[in-house]
N, C-alpha and C. Protein backbone atom coordinates (compact mmCIF):
# COMPACT_ATOMS: atom_id res chain seq x y z
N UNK A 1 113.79 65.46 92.16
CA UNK A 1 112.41 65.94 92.07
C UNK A 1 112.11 66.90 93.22
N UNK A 2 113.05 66.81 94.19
CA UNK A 2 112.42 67.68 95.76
C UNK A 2 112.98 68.92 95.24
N UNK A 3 113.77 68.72 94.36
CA UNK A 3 114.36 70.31 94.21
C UNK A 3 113.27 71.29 93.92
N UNK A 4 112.46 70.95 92.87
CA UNK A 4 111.56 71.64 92.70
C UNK A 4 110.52 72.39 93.53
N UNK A 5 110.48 71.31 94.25
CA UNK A 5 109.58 71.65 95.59
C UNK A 5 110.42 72.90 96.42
N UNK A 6 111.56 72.69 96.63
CA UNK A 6 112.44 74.00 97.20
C UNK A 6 112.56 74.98 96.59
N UNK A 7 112.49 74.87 94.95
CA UNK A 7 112.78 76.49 94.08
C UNK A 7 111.24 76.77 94.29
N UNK A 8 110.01 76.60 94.83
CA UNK A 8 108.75 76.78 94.51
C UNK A 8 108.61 77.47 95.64
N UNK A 9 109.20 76.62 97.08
CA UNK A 9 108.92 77.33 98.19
C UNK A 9 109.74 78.59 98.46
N UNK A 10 110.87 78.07 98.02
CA UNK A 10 111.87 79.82 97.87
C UNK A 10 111.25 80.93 96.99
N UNK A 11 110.82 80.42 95.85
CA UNK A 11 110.15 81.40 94.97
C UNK A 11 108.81 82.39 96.31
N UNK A 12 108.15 81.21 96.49
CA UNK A 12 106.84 81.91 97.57
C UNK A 12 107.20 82.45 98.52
N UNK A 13 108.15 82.35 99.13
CA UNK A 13 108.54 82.90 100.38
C UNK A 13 109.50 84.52 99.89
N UNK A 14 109.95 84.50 98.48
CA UNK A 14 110.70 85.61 98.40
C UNK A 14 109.09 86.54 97.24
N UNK A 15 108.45 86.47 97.26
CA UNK A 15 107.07 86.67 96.75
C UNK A 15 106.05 87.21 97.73
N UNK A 16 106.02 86.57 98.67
CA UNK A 16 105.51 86.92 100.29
C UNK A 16 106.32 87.47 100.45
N UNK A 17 107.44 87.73 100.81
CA UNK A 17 108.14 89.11 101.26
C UNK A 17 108.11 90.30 100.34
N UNK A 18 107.98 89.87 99.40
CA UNK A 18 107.82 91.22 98.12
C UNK A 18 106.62 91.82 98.65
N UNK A 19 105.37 91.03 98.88
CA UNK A 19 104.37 91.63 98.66
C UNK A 19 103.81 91.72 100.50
N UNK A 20 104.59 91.32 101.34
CA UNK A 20 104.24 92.09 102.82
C UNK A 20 105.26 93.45 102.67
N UNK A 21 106.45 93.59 101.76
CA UNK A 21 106.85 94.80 102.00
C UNK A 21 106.23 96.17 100.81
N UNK A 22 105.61 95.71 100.28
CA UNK A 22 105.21 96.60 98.72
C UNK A 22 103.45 96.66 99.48
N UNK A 23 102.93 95.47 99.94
CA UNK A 23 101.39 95.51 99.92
C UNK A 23 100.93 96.98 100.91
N UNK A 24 101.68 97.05 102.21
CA UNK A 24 101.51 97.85 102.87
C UNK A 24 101.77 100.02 102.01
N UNK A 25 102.56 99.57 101.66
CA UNK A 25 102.63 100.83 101.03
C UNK A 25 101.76 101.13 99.87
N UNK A 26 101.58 100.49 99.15
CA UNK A 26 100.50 100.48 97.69
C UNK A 26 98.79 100.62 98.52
N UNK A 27 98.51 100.03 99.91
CA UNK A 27 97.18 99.95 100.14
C UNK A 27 96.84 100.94 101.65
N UNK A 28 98.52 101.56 101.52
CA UNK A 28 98.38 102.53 102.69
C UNK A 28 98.38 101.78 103.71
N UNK A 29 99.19 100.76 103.86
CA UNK A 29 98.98 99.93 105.28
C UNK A 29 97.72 99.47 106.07
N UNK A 30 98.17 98.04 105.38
CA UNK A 30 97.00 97.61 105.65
C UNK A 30 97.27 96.50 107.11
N UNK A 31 98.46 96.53 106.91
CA UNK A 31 99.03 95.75 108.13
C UNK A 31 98.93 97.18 109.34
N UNK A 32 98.08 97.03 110.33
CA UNK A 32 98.13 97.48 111.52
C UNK A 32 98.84 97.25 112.76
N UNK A 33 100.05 97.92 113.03
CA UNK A 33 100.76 96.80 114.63
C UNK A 33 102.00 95.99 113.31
């Protein structure tokens, strides 16, 4: 059953990286620094 819990957090964590490396460019950087 924990597995799930690991494909969920891997899923989010490779999802959060999609979207800190895509968000900045699509909103013109919104990350400052």
């Amino acid at each position: 059953m924990k597995t799930r819990l690991w494909i969920t957090l891997a899923v989010a964590m490779v999802v959060g990286m999609l979207i800190g490396l895509l968000a900045p460019t699509r909103n013109g950087g919104r990350h400052d620094g």
